[in-house]
N, C-alpha and C. Protein backbone atom coordinates (compact mmCIF):
# COMPACT_ATOMS: atom_id res chain seq x y z
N UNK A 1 -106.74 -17.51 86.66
CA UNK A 1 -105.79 -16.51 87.11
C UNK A 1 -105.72 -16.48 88.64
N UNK A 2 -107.03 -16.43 89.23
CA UNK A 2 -106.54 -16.50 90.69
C UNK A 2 -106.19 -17.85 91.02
N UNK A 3 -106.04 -18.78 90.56
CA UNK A 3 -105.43 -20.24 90.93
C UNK A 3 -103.93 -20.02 91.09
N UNK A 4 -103.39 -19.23 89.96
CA UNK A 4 -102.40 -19.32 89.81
C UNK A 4 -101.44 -18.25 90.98
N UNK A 5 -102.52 -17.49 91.25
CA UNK A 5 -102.27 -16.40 92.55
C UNK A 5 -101.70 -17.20 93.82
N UNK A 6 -102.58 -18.35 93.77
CA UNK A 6 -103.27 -18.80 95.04
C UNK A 6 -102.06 -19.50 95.39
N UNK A 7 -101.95 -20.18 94.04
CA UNK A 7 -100.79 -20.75 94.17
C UNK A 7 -99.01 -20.37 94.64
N UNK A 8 -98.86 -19.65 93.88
CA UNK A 8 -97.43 -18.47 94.21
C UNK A 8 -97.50 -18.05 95.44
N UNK A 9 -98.71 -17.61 95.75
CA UNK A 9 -98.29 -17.29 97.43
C UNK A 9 -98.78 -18.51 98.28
N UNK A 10 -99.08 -19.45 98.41
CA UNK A 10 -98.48 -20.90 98.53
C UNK A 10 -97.12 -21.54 99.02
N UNK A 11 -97.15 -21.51 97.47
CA UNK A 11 -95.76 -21.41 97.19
C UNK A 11 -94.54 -20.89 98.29
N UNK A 12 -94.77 -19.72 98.38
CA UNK A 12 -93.91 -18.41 98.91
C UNK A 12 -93.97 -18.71 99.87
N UNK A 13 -95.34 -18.42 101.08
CA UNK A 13 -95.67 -18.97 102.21
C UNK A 13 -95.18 -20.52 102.71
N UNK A 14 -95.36 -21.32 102.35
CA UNK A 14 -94.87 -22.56 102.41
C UNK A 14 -95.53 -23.36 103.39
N UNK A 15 -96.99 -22.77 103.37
CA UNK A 15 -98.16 -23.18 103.95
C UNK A 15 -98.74 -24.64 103.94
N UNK A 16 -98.47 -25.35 102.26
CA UNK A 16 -98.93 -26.42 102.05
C UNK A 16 -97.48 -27.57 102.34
N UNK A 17 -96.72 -27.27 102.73
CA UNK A 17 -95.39 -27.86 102.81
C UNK A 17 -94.54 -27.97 104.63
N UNK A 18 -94.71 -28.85 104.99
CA UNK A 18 -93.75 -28.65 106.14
C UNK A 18 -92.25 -28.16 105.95
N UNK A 19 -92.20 -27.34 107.33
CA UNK A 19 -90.92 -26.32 106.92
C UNK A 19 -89.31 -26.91 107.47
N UNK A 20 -88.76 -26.69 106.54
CA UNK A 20 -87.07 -28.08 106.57
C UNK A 20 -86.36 -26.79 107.27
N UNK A 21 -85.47 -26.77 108.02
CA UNK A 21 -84.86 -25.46 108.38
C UNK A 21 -83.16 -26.22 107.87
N UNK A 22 -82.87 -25.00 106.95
CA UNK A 22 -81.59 -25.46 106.21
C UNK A 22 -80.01 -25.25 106.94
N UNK A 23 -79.54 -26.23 106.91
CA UNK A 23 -78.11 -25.85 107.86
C UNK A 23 -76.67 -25.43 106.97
N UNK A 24 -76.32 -24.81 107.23
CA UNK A 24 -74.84 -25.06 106.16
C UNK A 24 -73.90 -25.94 107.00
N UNK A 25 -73.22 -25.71 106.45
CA UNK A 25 -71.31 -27.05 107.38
C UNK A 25 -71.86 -26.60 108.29
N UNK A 26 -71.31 -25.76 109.08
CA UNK A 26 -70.57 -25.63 110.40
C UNK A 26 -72.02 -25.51 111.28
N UNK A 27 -73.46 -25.77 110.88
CA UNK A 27 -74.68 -25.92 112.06
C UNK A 27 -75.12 -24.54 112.08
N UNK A 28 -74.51 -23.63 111.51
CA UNK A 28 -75.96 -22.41 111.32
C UNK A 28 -77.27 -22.47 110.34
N UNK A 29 -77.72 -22.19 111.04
CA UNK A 29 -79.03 -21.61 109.90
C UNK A 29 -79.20 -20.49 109.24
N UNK A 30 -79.83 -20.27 108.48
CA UNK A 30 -79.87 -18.94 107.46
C UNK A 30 -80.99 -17.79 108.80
N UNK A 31 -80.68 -16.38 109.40
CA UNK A 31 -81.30 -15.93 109.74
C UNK A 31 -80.42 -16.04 110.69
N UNK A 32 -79.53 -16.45 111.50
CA UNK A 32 -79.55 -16.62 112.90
C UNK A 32 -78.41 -15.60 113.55
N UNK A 33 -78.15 -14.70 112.36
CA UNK A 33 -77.31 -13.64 112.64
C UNK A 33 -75.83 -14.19 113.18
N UNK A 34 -75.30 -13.11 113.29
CA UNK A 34 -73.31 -12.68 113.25
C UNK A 34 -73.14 -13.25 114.35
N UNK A 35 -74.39 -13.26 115.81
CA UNK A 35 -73.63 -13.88 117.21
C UNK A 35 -73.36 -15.13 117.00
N UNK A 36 -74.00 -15.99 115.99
CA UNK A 36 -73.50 -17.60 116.11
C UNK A 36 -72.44 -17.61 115.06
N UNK A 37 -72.02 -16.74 113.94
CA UNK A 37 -70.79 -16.90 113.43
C UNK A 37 -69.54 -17.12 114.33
N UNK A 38 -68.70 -17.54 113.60
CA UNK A 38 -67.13 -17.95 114.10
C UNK A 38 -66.78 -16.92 113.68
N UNK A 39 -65.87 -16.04 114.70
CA UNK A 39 -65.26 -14.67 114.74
C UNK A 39 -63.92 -15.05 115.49
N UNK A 40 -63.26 -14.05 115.41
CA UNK A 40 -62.61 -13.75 116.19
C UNK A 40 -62.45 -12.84 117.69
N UNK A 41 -61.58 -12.77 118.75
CA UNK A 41 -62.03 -11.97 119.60
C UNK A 41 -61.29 -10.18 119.64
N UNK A 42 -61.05 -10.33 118.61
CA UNK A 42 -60.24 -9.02 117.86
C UNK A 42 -61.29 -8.81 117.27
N UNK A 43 -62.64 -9.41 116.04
CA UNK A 43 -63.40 -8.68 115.60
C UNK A 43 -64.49 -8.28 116.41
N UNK A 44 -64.75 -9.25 117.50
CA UNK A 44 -65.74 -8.88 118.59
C UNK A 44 -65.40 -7.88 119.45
N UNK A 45 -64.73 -7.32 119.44
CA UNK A 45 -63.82 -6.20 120.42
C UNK A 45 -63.97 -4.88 119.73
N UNK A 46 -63.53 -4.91 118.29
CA UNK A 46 -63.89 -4.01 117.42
C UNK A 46 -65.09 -2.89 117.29
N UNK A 47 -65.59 -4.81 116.76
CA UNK A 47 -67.15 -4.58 116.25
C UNK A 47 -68.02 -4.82 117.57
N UNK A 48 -68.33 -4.41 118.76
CA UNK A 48 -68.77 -4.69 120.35
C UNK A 48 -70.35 -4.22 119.91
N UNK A 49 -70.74 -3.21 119.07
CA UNK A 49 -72.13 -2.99 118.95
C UNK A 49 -72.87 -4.47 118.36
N UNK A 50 -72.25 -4.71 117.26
CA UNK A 50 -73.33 -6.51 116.79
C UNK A 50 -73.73 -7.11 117.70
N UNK A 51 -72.74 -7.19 118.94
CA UNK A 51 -72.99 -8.23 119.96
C UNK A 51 -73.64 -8.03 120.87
N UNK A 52 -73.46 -6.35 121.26
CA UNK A 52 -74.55 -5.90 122.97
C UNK A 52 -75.89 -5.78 122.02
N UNK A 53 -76.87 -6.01 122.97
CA UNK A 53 -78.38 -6.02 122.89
C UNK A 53 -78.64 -5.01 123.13
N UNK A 54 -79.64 -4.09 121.55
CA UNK A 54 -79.64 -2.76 121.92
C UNK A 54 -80.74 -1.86 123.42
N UNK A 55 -79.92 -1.04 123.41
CA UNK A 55 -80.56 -0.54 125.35
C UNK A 55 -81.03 1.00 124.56
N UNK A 56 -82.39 1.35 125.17
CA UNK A 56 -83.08 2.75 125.00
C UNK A 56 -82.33 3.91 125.85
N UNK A 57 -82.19 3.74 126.57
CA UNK A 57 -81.38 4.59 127.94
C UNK A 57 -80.39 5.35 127.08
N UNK A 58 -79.30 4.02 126.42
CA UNK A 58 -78.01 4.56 125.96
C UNK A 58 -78.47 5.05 124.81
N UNK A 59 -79.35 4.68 123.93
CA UNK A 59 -79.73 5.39 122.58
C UNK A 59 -79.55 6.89 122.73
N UNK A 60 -80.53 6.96 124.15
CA UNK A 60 -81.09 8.65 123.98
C UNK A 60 -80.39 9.47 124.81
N UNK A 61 -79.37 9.02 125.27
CA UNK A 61 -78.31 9.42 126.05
C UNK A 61 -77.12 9.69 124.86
N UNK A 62 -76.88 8.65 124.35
CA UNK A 62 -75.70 8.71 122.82
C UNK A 62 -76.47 10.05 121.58
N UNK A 63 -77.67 9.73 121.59
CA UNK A 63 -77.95 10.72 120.77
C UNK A 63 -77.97 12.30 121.00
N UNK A 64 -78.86 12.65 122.31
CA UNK A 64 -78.13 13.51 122.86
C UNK A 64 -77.24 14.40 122.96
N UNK A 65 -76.25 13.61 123.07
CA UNK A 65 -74.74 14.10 123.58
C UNK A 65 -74.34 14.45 122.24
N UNK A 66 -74.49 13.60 120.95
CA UNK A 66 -74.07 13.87 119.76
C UNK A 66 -74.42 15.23 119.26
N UNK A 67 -76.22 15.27 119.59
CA UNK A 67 -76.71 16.18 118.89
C UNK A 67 -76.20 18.13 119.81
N UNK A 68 -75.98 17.63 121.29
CA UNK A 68 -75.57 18.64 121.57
C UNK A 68 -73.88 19.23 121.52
N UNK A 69 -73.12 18.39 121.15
CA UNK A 69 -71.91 18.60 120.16
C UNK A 69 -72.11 19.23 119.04
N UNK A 70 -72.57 18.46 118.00
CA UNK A 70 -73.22 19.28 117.00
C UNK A 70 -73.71 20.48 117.48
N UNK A 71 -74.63 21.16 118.12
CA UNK A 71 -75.34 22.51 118.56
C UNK A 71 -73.90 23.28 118.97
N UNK A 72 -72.97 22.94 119.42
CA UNK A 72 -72.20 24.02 120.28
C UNK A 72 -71.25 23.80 118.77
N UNK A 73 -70.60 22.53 117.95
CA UNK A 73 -69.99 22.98 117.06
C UNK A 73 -70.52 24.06 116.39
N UNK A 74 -71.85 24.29 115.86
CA UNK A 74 -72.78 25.31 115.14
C UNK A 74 -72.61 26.82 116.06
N UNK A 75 -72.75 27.14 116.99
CA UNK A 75 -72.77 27.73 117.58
C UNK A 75 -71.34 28.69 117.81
N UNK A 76 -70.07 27.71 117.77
CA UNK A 76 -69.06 28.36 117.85
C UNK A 76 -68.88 29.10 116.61
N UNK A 77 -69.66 28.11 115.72
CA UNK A 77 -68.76 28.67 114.26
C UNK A 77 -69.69 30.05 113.97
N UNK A 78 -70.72 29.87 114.65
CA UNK A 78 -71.82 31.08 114.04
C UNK A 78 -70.88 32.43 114.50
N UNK A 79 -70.75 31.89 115.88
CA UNK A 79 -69.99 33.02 116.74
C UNK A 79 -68.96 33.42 116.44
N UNK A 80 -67.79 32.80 115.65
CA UNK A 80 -66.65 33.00 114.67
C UNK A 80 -67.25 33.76 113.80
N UNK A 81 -67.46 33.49 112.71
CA UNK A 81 -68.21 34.42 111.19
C UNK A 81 -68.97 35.35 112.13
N UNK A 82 -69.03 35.33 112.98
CA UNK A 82 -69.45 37.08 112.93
C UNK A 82 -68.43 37.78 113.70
N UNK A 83 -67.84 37.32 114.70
CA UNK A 83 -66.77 38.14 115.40
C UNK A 83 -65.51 38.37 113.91
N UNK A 84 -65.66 37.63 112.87
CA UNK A 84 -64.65 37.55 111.77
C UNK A 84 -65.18 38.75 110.86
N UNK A 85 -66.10 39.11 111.20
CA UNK A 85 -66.31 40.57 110.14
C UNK A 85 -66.00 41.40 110.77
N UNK A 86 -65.28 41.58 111.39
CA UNK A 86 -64.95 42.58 112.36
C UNK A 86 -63.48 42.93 112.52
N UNK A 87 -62.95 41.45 112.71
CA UNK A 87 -61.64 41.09 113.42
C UNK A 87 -60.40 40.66 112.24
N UNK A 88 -59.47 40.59 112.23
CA UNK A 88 -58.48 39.36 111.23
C UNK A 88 -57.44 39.23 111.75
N UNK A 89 -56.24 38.27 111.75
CA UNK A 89 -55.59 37.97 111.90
C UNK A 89 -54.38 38.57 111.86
N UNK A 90 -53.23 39.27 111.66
CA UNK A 90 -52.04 39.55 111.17
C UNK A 90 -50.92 39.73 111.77
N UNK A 91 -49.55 39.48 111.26
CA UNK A 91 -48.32 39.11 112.05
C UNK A 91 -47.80 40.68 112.46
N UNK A 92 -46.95 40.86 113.82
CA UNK A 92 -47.08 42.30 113.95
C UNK A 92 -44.86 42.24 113.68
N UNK A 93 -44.33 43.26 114.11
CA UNK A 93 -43.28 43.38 113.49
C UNK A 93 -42.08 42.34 114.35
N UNK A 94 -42.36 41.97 115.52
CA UNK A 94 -42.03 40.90 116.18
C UNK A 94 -42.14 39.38 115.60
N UNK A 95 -43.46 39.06 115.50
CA UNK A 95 -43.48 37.68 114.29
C UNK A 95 -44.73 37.23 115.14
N UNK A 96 -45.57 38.04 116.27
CA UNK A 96 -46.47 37.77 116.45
C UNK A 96 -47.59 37.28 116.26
N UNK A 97 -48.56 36.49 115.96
CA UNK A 97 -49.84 36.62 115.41
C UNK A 97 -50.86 37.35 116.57
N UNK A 98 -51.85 38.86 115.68
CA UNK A 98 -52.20 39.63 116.67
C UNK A 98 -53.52 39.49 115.56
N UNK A 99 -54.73 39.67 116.09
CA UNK A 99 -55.75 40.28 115.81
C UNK A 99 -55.91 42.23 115.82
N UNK A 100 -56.42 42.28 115.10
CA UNK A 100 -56.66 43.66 114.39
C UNK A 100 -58.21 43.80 113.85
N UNK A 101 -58.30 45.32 114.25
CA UNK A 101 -59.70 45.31 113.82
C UNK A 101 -59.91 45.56 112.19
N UNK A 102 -60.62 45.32 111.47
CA UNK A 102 -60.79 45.70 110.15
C UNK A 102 -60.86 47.53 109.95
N UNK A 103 -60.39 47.76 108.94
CA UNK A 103 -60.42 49.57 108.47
C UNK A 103 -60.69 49.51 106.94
N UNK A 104 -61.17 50.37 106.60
CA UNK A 104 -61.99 50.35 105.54
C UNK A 104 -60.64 51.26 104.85
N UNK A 105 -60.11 51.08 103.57
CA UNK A 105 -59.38 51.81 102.93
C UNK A 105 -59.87 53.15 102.46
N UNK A 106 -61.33 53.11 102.18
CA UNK A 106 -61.93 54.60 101.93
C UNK A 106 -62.13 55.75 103.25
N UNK A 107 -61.67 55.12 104.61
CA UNK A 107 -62.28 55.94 105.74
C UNK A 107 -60.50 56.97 105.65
């Protein structure tokens, strides 16, 4: 049983075998990623992230900015739903749209 271990990962590894590196037509190799594909310069323009080499700076700068968008979207809306229990909308006899405060039909 462990022969047969020994073997498969062998095998797998390709330890006992010198290694052939496989080409298809056009001279790529398997692994060598999208920059050596044949593209176009319409999909490289597009798609511009595959191609730049990723940078830390812009990560945490892009993330950032996202996450503090997000915070102020949250923020507005918190600030809406509550100024909205209060407040509503309605057209006045002109064709206005006016805010109005809420009244309770029992007061």
């Amino acid at each position: 049983m462990a022969d047969l271990k020994e073997q498969v990962f062998q095998s797998n590894t390709g330890s006992d075998k010198p290694s052939k590196k496989a080409t298809s037509k056009d001279g790529n190799e398997p692994g060598s990623g999208i920059r050596h594909a044949k593209t176009t310069s319409l999909f490289r323009v597009v798609n511009f992230e595959l191609y730049a080499r990723p940078n830390a700076l812009t990560m945490i700068l892009g993330a950032s900015l996202f996450l503090s968008a997000v915070g102020y979207i949250t923020y507005m809306r918190y600030r809406d739903t509550k100024d909205n229990q209060k407040m509503y909308n309605a057209m006045d006899e002109e064709g206005h749209l006016v805010r109005r405060e809420r009244t309770s039909k029992w007061d």
